[in-house]
N, C-alpha and C. Protein backbone atom coordinates (compact mmCIF):
# COMPACT_ATOMS: atom_id res chain seq x y z
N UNK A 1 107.07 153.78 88.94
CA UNK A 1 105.97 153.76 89.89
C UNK A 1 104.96 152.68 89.55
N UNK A 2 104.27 152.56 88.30
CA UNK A 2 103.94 151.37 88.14
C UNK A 2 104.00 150.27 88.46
N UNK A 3 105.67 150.09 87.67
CA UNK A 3 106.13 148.37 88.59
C UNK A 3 106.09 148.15 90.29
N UNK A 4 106.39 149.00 91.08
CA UNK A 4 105.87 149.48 92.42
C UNK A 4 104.55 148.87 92.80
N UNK A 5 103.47 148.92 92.49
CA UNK A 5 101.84 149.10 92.23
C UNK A 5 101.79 147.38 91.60
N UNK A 6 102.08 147.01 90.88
CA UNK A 6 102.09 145.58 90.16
C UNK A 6 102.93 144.71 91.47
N UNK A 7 104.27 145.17 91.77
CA UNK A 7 104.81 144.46 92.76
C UNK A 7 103.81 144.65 94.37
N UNK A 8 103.40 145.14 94.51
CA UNK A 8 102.71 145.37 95.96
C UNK A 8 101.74 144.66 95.86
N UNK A 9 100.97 144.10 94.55
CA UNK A 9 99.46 143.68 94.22
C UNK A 9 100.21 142.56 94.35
N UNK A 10 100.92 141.85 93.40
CA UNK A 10 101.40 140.25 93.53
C UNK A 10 101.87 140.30 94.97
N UNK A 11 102.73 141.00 95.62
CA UNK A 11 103.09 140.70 97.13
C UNK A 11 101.87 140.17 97.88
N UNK A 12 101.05 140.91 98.14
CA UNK A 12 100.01 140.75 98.67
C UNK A 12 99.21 139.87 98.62
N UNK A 13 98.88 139.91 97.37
CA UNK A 13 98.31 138.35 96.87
C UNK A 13 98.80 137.33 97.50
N UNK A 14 99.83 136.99 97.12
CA UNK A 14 101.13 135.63 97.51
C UNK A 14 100.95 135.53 99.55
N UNK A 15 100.66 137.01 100.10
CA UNK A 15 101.00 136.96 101.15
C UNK A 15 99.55 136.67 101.68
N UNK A 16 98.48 136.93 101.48
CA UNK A 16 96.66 136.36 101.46
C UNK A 16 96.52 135.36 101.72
N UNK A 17 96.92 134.24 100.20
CA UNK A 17 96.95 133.37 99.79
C UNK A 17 98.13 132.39 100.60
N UNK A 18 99.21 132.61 101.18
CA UNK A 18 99.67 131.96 102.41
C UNK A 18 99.17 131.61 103.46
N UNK A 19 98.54 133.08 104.17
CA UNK A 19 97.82 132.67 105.19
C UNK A 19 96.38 131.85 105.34
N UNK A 20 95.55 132.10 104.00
CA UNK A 20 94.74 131.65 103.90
C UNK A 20 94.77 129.84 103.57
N UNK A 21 96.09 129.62 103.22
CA UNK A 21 96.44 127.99 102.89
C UNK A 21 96.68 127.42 104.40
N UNK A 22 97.54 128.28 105.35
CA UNK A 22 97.70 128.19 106.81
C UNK A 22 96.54 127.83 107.62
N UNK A 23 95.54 128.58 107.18
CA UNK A 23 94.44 128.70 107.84
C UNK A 23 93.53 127.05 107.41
N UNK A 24 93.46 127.14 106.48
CA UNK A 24 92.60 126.20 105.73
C UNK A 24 93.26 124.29 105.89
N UNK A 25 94.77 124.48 106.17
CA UNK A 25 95.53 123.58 106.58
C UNK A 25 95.25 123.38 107.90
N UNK A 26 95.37 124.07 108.93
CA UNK A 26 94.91 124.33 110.19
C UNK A 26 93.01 123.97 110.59
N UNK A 27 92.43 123.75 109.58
CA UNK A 27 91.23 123.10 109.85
C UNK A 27 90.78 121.63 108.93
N UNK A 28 91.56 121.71 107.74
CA UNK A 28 91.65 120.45 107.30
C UNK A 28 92.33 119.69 107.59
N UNK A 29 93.30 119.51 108.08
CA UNK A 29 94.40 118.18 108.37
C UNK A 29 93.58 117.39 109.37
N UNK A 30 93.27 117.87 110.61
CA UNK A 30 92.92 117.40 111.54
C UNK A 30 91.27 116.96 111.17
N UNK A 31 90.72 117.42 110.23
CA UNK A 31 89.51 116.51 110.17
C UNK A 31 89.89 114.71 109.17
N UNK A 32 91.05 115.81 108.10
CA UNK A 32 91.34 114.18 107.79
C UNK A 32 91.73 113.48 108.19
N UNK A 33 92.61 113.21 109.47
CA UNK A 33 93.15 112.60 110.46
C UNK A 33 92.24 111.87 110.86
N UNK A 34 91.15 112.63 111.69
CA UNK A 34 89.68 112.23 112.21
C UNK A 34 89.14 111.04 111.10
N UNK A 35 89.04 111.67 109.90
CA UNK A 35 88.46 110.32 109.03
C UNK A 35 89.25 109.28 108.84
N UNK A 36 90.78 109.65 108.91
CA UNK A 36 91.16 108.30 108.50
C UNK A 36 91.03 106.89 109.88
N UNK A 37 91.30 108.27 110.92
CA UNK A 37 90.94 107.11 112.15
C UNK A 37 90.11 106.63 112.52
N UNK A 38 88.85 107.11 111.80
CA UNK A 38 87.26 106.43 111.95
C UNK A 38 87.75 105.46 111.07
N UNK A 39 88.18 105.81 109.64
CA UNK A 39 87.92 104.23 108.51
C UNK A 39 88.44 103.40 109.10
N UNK A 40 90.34 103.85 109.89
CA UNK A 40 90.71 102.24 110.67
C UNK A 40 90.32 101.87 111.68
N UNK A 41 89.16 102.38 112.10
CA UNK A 41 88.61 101.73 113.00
C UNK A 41 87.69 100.94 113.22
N UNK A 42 87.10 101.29 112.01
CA UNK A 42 85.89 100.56 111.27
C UNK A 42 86.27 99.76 110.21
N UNK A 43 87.19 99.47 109.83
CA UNK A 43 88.14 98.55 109.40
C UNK A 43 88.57 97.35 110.14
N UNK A 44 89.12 97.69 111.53
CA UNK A 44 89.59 97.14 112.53
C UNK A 44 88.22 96.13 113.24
N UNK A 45 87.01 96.79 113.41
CA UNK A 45 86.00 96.38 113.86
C UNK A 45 85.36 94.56 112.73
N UNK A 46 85.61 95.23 112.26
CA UNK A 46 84.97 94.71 110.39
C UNK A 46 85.54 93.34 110.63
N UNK A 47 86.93 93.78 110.98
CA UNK A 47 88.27 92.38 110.56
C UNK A 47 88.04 91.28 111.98
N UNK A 48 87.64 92.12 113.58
CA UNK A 48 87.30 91.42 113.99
C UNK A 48 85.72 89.96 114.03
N UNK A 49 84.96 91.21 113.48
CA UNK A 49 84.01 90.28 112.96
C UNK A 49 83.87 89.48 112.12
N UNK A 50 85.04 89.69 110.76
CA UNK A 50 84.61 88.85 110.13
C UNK A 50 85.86 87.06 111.13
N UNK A 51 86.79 87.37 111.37
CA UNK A 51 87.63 86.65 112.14
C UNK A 51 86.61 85.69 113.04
N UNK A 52 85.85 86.57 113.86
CA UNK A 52 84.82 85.86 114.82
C UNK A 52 83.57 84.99 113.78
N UNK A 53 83.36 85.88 113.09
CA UNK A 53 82.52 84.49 112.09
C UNK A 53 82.57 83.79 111.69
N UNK A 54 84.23 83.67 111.05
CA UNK A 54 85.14 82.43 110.09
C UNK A 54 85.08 81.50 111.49
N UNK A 55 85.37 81.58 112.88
CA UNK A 55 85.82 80.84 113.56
C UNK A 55 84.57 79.74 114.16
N UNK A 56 83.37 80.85 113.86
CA UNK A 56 82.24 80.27 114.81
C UNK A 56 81.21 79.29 113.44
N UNK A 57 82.25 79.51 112.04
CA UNK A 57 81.24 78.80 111.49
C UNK A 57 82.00 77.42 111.10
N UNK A 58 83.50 77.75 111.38
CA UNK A 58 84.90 76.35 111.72
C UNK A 58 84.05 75.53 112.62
N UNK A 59 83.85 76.32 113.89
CA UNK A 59 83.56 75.37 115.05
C UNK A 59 82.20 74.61 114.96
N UNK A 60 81.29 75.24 114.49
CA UNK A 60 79.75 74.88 114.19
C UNK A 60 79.60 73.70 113.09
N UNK A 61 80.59 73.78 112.04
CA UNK A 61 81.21 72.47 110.87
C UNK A 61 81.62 71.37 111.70
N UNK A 62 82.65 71.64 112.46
CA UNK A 62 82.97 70.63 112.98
C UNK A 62 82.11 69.72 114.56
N UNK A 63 81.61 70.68 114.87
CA UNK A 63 80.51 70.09 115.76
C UNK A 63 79.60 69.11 115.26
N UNK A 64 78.90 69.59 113.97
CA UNK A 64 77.83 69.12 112.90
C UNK A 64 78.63 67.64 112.35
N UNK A 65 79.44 67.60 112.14
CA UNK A 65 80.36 66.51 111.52
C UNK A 65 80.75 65.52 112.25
N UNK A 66 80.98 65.96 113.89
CA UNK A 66 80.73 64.95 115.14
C UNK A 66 79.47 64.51 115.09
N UNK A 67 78.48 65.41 115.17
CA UNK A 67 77.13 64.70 115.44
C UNK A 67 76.89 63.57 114.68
């Protein structure tokens, strides 16, 4: 009867602790998702600007160098 009582406590446990990983998976994934698609987006933003600056300070050199 004991081992009974020890087995029902670890069952239970194990079976808590599932759902509660379910649960906790079920609200974390999707925020990290959320962050990672903010960083590449703000990544993405970043790369265009710096692209647009390299180009406008190419063109501004070489304007200056005509003059």
């Amino acid at each position: 009867m004991q081992f009974a009582k020890a087995f029902g406590a670890v069952a239970l446990t194990g079976t808590v602790a599932i759902v509660v990983l379910k649960l906790l998976a079920a609200v974390v994934l999707p925020l990290l998702g959320a962050a990672f698609g903010f960083m590449a987006l703000a990544f993405k933003v970043g790369l265009f600007l710096a692209v647009g600056f390299f180009v406008y300070r190419f063109l501004k050199r070489r304007r200056e160098a005509a003059a």
